[in-house]
C-alpha atoms as a PDB file:
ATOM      1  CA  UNK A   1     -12.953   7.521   0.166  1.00  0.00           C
ATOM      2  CA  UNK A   2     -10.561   8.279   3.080  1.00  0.00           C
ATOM      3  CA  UNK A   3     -11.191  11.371   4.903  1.00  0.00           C
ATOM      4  CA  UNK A   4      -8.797  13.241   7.607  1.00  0.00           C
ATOM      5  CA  UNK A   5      -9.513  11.302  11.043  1.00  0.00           C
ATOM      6  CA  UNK A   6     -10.983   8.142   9.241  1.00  0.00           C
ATOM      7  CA  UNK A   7      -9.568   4.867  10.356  1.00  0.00           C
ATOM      8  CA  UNK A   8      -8.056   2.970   7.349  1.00  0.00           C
ATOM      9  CA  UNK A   9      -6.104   0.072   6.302  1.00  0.00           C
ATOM     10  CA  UNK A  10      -3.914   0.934   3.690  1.00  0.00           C
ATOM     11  CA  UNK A  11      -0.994  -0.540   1.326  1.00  0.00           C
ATOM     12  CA  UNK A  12       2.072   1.672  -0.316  1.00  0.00           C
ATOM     13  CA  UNK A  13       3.009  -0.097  -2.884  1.00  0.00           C
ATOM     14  CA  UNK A  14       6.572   1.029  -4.696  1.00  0.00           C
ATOM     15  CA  UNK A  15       4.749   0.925  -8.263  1.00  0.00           C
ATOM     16  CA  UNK A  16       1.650   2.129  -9.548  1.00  0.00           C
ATOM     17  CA  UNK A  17      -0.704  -0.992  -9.360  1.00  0.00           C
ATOM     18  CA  UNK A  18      -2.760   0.521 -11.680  1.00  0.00           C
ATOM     19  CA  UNK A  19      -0.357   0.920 -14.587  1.00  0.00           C
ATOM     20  CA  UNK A  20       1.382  -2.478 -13.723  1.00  0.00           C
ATOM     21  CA  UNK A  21       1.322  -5.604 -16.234  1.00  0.00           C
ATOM     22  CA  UNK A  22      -0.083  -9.025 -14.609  1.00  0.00           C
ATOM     23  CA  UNK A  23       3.642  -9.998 -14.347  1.00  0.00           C
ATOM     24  CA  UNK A  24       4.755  -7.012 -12.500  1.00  0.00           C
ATOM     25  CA  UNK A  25       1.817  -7.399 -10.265  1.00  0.00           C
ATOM     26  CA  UNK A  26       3.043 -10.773  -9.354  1.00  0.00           C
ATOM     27  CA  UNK A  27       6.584  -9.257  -7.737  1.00  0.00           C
ATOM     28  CA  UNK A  28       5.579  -5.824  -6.977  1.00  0.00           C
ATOM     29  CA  UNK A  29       7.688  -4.444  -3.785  1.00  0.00           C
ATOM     30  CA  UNK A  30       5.162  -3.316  -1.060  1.00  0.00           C
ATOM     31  CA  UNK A  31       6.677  -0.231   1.060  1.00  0.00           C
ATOM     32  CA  UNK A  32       4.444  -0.040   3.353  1.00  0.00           C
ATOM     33  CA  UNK A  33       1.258  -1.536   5.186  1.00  0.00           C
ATOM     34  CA  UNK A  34      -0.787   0.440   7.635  1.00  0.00           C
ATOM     35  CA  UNK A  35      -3.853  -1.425  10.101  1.00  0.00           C
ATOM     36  CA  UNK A  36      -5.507   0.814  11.828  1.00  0.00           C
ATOM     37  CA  UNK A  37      -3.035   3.988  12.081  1.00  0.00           C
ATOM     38  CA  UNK A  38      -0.606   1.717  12.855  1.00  0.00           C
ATOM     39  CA  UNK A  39       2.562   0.704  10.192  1.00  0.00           C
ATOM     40  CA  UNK A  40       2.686  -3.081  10.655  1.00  0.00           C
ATOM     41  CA  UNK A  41       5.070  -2.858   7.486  1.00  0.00           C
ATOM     42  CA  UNK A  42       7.715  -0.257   6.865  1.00  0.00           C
ATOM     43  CA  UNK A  43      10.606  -0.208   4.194  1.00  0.00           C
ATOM     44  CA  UNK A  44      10.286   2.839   3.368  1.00  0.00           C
END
């Protein structure tokens, strides 16, 4: 669990990963990545 102030590495991915098929987990867009509090990916 991530709480307010934590520190956490963290993907936004454009699809729910949960609800994806094997296949669609395989090409899934990622819009964001985040190391540390710090976006080291951003297409959003």
């Amino acid at each position: 669990m991530v709480a307010v102030g934590d520190v956490a590495d963290l993907a936004i991915c454009e699809i729910d990963p949960f609800a994806a098929s094997v296949a669609d987990l395989r090409r899934m867009p990622v819009a964001a990545t985040l190391l540390g509090r710090r976006f080291t990916h951003n297409a959003l």
